[in-house]
C-alpha atoms as a PDB file:
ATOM      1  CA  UNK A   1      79.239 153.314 223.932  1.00  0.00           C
ATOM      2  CA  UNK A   2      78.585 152.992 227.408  1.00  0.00           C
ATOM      3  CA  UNK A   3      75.709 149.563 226.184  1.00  0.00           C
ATOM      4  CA  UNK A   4      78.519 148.030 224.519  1.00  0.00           C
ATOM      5  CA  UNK A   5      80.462 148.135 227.820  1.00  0.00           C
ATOM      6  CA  UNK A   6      77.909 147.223 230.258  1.00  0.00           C
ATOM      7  CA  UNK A   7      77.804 144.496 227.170  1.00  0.00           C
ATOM      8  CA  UNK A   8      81.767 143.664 227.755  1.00  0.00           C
ATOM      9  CA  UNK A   9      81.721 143.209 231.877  1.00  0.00           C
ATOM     10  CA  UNK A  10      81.006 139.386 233.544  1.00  0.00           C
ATOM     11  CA  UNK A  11      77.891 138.607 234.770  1.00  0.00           C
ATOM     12  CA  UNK A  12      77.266 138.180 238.396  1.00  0.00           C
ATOM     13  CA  UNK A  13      77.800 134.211 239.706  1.00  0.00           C
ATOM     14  CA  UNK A  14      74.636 134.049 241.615  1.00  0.00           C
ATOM     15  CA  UNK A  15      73.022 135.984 238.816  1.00  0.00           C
ATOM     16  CA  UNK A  16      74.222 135.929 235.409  1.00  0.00           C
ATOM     17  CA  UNK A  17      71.692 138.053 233.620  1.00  0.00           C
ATOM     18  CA  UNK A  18      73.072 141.166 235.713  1.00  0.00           C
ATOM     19  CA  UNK A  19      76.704 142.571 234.234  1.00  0.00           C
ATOM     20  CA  UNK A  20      78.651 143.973 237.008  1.00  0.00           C
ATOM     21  CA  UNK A  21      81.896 145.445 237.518  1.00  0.00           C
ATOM     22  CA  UNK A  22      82.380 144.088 241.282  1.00  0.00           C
ATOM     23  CA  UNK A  23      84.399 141.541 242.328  1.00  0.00           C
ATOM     24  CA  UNK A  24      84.649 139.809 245.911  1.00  0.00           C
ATOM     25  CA  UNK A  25      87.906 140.688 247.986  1.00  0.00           C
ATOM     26  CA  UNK A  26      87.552 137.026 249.403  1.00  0.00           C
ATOM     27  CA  UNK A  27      87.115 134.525 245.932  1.00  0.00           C
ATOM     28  CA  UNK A  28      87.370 137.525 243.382  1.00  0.00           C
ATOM     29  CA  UNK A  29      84.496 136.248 240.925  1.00  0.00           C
ATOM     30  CA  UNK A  30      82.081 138.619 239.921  1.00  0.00           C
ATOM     31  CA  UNK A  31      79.213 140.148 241.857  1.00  0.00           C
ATOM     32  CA  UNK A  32      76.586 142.573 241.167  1.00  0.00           C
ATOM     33  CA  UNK A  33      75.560 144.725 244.261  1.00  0.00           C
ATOM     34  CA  UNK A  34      72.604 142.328 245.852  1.00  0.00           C
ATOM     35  CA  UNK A  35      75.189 139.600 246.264  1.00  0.00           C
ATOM     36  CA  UNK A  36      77.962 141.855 248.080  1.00  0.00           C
ATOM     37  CA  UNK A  37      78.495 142.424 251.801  1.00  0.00           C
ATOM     38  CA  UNK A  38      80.276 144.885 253.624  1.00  0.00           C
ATOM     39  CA  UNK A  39      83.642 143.101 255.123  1.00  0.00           C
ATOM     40  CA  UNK A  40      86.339 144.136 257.387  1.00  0.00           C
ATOM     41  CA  UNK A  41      88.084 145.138 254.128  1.00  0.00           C
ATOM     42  CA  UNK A  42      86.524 145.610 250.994  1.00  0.00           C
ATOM     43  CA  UNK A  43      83.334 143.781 249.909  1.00  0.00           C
ATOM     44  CA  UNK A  44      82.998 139.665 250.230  1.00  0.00           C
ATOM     45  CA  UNK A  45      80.010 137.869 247.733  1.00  0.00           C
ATOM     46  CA  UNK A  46      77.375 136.399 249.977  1.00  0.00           C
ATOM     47  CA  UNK A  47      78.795 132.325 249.472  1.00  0.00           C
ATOM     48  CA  UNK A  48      82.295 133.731 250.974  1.00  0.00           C
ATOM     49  CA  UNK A  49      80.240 135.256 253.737  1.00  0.00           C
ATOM     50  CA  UNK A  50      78.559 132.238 254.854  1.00  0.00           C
ATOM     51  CA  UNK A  51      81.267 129.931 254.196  1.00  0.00           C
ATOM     52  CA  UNK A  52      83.250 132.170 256.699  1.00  0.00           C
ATOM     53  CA  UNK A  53      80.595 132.088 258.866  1.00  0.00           C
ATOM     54  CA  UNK A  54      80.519 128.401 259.268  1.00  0.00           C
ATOM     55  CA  UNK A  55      84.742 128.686 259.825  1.00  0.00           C
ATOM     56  CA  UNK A  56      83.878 131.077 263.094  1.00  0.00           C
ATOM     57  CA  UNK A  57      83.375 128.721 266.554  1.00  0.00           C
ATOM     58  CA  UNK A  58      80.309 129.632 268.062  1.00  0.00           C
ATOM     59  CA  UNK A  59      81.511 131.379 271.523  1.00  0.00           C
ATOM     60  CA  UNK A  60      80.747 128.733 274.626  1.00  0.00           C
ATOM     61  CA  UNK A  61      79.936 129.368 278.074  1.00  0.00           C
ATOM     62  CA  UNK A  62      82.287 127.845 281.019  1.00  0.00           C
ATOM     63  CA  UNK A  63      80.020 125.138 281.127  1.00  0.00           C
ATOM     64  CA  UNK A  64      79.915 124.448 277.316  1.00  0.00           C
ATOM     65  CA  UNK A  65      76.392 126.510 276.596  1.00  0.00           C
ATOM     66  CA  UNK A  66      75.947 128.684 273.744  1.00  0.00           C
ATOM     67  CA  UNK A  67      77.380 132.445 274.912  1.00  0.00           C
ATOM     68  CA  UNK A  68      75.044 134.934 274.246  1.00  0.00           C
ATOM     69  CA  UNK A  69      75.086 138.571 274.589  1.00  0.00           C
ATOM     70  CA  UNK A  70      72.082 138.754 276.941  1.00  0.00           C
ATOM     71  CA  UNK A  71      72.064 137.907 280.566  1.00  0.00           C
ATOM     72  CA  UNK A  72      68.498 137.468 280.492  1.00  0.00           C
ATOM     73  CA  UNK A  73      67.273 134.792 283.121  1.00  0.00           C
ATOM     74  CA  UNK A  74      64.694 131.991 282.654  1.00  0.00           C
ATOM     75  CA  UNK A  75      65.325 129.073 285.103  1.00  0.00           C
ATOM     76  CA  UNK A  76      65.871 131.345 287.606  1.00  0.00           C
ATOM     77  CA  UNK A  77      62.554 133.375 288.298  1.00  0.00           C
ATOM     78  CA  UNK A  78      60.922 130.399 287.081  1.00  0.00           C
ATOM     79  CA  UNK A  79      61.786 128.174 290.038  1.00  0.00           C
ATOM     80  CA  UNK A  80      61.285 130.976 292.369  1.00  0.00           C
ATOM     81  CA  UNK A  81      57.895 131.487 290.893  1.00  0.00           C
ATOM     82  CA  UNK A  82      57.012 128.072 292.023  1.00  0.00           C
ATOM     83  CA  UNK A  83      58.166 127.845 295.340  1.00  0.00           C
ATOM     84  CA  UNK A  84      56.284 131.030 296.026  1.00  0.00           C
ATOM     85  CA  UNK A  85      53.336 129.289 294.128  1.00  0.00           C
ATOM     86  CA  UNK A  86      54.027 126.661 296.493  1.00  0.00           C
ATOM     87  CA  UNK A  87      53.946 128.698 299.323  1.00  0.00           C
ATOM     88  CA  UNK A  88      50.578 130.469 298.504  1.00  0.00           C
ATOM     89  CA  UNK A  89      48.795 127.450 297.901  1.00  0.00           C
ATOM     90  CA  UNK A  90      49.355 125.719 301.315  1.00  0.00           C
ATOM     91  CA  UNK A  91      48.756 129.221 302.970  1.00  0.00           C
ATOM     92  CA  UNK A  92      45.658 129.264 301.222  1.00  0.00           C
ATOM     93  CA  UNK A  93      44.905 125.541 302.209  1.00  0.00           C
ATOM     94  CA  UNK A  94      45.710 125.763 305.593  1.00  0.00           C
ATOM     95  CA  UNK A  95      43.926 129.671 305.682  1.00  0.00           C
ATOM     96  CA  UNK A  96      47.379 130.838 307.525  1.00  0.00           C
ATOM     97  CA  UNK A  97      50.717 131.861 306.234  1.00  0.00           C
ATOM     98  CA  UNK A  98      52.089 130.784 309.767  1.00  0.00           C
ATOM     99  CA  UNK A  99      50.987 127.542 310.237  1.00  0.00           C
ATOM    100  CA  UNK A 100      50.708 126.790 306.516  1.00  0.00           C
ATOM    101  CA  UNK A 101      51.959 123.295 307.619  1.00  0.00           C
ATOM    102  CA  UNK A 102      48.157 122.364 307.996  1.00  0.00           C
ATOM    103  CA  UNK A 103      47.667 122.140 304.816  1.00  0.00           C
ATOM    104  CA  UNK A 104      47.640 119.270 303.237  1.00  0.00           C
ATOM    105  CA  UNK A 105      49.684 119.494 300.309  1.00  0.00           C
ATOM    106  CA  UNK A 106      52.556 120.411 303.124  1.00  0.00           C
ATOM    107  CA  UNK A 107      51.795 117.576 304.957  1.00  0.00           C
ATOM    108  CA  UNK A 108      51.853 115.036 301.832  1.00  0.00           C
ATOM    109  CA  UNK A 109      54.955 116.646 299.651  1.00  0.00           C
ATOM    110  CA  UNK A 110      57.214 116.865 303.205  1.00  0.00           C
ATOM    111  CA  UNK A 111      60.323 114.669 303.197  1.00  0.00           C
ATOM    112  CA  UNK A 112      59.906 112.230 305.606  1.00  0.00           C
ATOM    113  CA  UNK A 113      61.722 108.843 305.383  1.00  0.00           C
ATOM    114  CA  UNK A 114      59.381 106.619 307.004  1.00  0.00           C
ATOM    115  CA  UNK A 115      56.818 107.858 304.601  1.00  0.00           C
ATOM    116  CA  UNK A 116      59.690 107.105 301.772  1.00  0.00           C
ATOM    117  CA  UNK A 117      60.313 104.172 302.762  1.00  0.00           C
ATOM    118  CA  UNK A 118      56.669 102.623 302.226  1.00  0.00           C
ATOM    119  CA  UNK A 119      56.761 104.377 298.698  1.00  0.00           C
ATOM    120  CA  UNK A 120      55.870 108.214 298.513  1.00  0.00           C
ATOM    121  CA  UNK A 121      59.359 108.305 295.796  1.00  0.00           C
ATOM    122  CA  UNK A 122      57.784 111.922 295.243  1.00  0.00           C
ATOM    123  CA  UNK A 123      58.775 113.273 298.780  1.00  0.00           C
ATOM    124  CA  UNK A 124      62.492 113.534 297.569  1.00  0.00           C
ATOM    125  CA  UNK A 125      61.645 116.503 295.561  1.00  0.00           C
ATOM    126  CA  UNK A 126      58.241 117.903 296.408  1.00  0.00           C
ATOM    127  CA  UNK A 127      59.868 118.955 299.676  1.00  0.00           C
ATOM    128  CA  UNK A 128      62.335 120.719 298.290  1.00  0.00           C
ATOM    129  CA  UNK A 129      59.481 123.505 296.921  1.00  0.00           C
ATOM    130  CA  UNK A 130      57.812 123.850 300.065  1.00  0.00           C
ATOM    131  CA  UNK A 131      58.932 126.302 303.236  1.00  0.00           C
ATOM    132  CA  UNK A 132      57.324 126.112 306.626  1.00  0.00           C
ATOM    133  CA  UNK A 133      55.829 129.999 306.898  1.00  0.00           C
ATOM    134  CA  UNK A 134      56.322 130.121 311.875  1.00  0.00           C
ATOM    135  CA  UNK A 135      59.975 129.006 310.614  1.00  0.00           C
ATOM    136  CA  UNK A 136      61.970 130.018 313.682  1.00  0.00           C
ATOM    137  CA  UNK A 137      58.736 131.925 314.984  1.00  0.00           C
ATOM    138  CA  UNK A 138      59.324 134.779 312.063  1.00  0.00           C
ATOM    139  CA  UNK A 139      56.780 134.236 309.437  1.00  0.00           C
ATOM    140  CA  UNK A 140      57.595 133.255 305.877  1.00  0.00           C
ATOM    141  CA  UNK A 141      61.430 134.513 306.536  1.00  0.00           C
ATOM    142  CA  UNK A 142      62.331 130.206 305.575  1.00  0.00           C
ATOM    143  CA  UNK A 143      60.834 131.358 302.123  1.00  0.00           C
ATOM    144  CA  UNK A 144      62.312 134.543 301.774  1.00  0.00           C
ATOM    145  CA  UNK A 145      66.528 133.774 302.854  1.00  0.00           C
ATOM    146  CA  UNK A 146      65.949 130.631 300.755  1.00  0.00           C
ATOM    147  CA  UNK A 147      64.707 132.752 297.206  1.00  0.00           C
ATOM    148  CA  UNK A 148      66.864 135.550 298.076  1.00  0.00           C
ATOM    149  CA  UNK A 149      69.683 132.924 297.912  1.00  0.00           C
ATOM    150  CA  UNK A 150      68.563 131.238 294.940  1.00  0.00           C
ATOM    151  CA  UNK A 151      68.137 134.540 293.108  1.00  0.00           C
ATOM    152  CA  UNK A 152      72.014 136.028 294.317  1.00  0.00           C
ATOM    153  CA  UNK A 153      73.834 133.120 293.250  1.00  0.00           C
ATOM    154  CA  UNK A 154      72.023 131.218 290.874  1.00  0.00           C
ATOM    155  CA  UNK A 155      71.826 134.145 288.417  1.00  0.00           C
ATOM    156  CA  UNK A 156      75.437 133.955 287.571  1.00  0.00           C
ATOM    157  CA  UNK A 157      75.543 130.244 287.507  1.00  0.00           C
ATOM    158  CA  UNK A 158      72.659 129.878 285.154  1.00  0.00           C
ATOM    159  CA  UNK A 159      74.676 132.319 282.797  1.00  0.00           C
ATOM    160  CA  UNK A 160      77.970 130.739 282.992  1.00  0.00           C
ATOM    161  CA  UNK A 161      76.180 126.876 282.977  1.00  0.00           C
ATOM    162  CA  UNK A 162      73.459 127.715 280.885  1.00  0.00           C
ATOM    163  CA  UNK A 163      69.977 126.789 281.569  1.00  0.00           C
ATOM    164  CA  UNK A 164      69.600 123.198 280.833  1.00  0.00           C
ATOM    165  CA  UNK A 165      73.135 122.182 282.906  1.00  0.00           C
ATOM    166  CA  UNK A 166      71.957 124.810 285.884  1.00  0.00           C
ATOM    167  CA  UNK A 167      68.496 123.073 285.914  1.00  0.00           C
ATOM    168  CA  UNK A 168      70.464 119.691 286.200  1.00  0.00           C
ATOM    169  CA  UNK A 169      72.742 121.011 289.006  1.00  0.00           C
ATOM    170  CA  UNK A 170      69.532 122.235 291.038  1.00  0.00           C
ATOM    171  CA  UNK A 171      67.471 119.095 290.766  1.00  0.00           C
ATOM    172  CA  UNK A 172      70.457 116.926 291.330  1.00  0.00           C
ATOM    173  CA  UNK A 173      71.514 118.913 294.552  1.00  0.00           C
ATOM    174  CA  UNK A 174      67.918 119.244 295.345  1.00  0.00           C
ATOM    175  CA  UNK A 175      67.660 115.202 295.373  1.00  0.00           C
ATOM    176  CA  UNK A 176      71.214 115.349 297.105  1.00  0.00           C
ATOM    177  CA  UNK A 177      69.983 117.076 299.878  1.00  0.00           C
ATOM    178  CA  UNK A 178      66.879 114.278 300.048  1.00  0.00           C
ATOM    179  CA  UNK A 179      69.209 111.806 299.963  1.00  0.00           C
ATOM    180  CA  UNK A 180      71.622 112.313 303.015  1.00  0.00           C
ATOM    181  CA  UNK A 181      68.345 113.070 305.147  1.00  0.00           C
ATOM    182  CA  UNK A 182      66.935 109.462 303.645  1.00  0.00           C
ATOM    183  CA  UNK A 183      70.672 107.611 304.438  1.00  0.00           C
ATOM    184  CA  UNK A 184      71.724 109.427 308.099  1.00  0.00           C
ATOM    185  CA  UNK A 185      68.117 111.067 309.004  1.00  0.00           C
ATOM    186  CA  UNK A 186      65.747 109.915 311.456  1.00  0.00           C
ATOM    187  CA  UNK A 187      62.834 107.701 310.083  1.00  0.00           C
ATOM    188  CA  UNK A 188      59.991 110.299 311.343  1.00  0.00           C
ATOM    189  CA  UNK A 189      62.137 113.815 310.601  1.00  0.00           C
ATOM    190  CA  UNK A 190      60.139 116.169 308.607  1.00  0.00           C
ATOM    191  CA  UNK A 191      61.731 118.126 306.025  1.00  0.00           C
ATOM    192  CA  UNK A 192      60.758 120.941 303.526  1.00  0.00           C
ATOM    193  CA  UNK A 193      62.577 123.715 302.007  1.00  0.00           C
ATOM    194  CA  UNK A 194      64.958 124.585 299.003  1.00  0.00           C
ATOM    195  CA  UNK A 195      68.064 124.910 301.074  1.00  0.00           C
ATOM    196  CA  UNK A 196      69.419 121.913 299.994  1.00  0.00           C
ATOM    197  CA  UNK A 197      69.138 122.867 296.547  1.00  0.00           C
ATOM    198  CA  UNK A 198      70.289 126.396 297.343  1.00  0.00           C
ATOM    199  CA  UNK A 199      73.338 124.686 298.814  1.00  0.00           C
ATOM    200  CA  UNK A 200      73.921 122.637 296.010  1.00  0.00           C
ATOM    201  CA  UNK A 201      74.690 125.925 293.849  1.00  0.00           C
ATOM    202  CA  UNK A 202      76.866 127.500 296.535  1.00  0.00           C
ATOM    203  CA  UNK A 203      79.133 124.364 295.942  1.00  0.00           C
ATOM    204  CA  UNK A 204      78.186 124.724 292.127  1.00  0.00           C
ATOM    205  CA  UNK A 205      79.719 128.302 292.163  1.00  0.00           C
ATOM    206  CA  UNK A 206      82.683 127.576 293.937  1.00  0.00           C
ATOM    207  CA  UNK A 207      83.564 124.834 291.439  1.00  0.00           C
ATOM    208  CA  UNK A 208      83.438 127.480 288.060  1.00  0.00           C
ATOM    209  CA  UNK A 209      85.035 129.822 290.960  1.00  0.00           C
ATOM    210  CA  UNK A 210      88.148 127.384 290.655  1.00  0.00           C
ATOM    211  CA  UNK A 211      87.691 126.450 286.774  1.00  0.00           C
ATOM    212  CA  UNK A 212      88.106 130.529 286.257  1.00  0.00           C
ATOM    213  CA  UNK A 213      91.141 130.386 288.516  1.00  0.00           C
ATOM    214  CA  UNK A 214      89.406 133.692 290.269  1.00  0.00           C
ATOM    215  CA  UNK A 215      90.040 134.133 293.718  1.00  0.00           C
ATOM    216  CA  UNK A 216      87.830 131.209 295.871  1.00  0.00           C
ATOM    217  CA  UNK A 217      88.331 133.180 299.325  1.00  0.00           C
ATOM    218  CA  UNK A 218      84.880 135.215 299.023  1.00  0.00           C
ATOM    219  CA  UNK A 219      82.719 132.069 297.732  1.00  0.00           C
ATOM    220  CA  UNK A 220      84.544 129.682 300.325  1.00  0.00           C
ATOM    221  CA  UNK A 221      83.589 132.494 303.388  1.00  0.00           C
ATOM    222  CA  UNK A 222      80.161 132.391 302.431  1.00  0.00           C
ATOM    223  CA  UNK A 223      79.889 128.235 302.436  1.00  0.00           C
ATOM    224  CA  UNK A 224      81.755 128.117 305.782  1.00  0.00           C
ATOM    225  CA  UNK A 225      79.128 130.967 307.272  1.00  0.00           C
ATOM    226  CA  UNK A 226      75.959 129.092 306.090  1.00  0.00           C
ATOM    227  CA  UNK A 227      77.544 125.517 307.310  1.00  0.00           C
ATOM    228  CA  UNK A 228      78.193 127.248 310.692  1.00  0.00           C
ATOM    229  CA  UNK A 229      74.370 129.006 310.986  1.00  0.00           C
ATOM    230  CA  UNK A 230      73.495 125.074 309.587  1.00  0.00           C
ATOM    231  CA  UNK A 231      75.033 123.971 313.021  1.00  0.00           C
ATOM    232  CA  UNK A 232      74.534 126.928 315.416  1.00  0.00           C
ATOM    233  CA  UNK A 233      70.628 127.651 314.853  1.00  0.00           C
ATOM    234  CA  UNK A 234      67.816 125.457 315.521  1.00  0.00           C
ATOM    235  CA  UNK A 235      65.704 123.503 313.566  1.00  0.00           C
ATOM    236  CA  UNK A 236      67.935 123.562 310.238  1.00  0.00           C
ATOM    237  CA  UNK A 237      68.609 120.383 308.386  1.00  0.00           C
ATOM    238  CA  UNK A 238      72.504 119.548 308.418  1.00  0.00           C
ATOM    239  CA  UNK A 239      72.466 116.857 306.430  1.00  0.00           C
ATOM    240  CA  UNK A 240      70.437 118.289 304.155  1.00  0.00           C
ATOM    241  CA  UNK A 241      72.608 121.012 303.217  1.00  0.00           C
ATOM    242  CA  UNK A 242      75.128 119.259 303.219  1.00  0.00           C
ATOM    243  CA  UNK A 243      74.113 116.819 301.000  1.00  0.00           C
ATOM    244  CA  UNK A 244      73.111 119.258 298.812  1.00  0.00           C
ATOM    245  CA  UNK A 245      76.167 121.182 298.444  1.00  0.00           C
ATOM    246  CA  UNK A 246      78.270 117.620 297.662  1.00  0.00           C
ATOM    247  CA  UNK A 247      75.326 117.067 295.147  1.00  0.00           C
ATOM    248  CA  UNK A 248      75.722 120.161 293.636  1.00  0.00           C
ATOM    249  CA  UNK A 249      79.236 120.520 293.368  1.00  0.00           C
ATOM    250  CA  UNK A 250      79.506 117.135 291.842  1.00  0.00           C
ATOM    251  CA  UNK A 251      77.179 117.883 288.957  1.00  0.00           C
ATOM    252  CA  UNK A 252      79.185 121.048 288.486  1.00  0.00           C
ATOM    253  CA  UNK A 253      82.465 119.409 288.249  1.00  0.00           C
ATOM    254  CA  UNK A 254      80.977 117.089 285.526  1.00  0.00           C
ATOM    255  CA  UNK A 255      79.520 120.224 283.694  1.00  0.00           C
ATOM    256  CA  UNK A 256      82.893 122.528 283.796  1.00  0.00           C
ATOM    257  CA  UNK A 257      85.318 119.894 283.408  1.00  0.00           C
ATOM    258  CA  UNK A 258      84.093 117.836 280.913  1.00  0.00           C
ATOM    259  CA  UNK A 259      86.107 116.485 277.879  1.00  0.00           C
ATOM    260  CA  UNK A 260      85.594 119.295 274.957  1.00  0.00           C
ATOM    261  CA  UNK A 261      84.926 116.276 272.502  1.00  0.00           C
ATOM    262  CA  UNK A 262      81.652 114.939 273.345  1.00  0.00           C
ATOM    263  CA  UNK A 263      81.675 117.551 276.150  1.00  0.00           C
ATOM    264  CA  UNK A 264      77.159 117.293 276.043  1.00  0.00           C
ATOM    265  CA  UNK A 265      77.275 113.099 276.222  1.00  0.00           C
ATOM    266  CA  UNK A 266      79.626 113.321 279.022  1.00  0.00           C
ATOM    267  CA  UNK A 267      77.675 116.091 280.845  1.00  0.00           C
ATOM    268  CA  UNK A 268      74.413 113.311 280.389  1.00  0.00           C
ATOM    269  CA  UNK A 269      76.210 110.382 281.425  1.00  0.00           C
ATOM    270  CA  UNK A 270      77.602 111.691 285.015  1.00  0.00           C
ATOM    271  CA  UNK A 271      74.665 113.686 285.677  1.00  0.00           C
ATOM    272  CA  UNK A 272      72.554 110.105 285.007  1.00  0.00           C
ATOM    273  CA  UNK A 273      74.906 108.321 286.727  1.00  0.00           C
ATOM    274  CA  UNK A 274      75.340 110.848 289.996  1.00  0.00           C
ATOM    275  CA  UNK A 275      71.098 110.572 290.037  1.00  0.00           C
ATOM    276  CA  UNK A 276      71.338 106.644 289.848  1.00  0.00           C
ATOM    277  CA  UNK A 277      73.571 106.163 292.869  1.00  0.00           C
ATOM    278  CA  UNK A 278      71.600 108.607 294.584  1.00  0.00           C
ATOM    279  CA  UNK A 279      68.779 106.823 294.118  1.00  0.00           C
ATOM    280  CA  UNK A 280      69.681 103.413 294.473  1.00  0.00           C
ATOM    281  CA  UNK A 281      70.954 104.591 297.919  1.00  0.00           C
ATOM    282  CA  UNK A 282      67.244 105.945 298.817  1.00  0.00           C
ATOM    283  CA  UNK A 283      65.886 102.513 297.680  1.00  0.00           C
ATOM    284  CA  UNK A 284      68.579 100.264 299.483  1.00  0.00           C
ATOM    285  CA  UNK A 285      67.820 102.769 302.803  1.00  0.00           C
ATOM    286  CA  UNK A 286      64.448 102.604 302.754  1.00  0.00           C
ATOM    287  CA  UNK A 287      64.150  98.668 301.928  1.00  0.00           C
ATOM    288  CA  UNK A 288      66.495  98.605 305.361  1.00  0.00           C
ATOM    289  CA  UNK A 289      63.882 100.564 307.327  1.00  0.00           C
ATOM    290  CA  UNK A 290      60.762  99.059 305.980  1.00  0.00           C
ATOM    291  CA  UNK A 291      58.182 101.159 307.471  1.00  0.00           C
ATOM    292  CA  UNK A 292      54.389 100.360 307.767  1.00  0.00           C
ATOM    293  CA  UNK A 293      52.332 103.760 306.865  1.00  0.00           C
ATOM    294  CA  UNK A 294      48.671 103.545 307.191  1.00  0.00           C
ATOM    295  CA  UNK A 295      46.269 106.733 307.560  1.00  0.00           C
ATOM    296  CA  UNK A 296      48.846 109.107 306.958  1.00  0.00           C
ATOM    297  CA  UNK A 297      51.035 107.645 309.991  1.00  0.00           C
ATOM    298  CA  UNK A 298      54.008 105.392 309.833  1.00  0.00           C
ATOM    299  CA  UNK A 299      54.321 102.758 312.380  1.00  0.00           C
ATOM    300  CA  UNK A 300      57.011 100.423 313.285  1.00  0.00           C
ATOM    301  CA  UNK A 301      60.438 100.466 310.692  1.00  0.00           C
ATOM    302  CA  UNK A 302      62.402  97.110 311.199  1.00  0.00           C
ATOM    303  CA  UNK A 303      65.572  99.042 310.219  1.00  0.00           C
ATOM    304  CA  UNK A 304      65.278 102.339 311.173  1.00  0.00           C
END
């Protein structure tokens, strides 16, 4: 009796050899157990699952990232694993922490236009992993405000950009705080140190500060107190902060408020285009000074 009824009941749609008695809550064909999932009522057949699946938008970060449930951070520690790589090696070259500037990997990876100008392109960024370790006469305190910095505020803006867009926003306000040295700088200033970069995500921050509509007064103290210390102590690069934090709040504005269609090809296309201007105004600046560099010193610049 109870053959002849297994006998009478549809076979499963995935697999037809296997009578069953279930049906799904979503499509109600038949389904034997294997091919059922647990729903938020009743039981769905595994096609209706996946096709429901694909229905569901994937959850996106302010900047347009995938959201995930971890907060775990990669860029990060990464980049302040190399600029304390950085730092070790020219301590280790120079055999001080203190005068670390010896070395020469300082000396040749410093931003100095002049140098720039007769065609060491790689100065715009090298500098921005490398910290002077007698900064102000303290030790390696230019390498530790600069990471503790980095490490405060660019963990929440690599979660809410993601880590390819906060990448671009670093190396973009890293190269923005190059450039203003290269355009308003003196031909022979050296400069070295991530604060430009670090800038750039102060003014990164305050732009998905806005886009959240959260209050802007803490973020906007902060910027104000680090422009001020920028001005009142000595030996800090203005215009490379500055240039950094324009840099980087550009590039943020292009990551937050981009266009939901196409949202990644716009992202691309400012980010290229904010890195071409800045770079065709490092090449028409340092045509203008045309400096003369021979032995590791620069000598007369026509336009500087």
């Amino acid at each position: 009796m109870s053959v002849n009824r297994q006998q009478d009941l549809p076979g499963c749609v995935r697999h037809p050899d296997r009578p069953t008695g279930l049906r799904c809550v979503r499509c109600d064909r038949p389904a034997c157990p294997d091919c059922m999932r647990e729903a938020s009522v009743g039981y769905q057949c595994v096609d209706c699952v996946n096709e429901g699946a694909k229905a569901v938008r994937t959850p996106r970060t302010i900047g347009g990232a995938r959201a995930t449930r971890s907060r775990k951070l990669t860029v990060v520690p990464t980049l302040i694993a190399v600029n304390v790589a950085a730092f070790a090696l020219t301590a280790i070259q120079a055999g001080s922490i203190v005068e670390n500037n010896r070395s020469t990997i300082f000396q040749d990876g410093t931003l100095v236009p002049a140098f720039v100008s007769a065609g060491e392109w790689w100065r715009l960024i090298t500098s921005g992993f490398l910290h002077f370790g007698n900064y102000g006469g303290y030790g390696p305190v230019h390498l530790l405000f600069n990471m503790f910095a980095l490490w405060v505020i660019g963990r929440d803006l690599e979660v809410a950009l993601g880590r390819g867009r906060f990448l671009a926003v670093y190396l973009l306000a890293l190269l923005g705080g190059s450039t203003a040295v290269m355009l308003f700088g003196g031909a022979g200033s050296g400069v070295a140190g991530a604060s430009g970069a670090v800038y750039g995500l102060f003014g990164g921050i305050a732009v998905v500060v806005f886009k959240a509509k959260l209050n802007p007064a803490p973020v906007l103290s902060l910027i104000a107190i680090n422009v001020f210390l920028s001005v009142a102590l000595p030996g800090i690069s203005l215009l490379g902060h500055i240039g950094g934090l324009v840099a980087g709040a550009l590039a943020t504005v292009a990551m937050v408020y981009a266009p939901a269609q196409r949202r990644t090809q716009f992202q691309l296309g400012a980010c290229a285009a904010l890195a071409l201007v800045m770079i065709v105004a490092v090449a028409v600046r340092g045509a203008a000074m045309d400096c003369t560099v021979s032995d590791g010193l620069y000598y007369l610049c026509a336009g500087a």
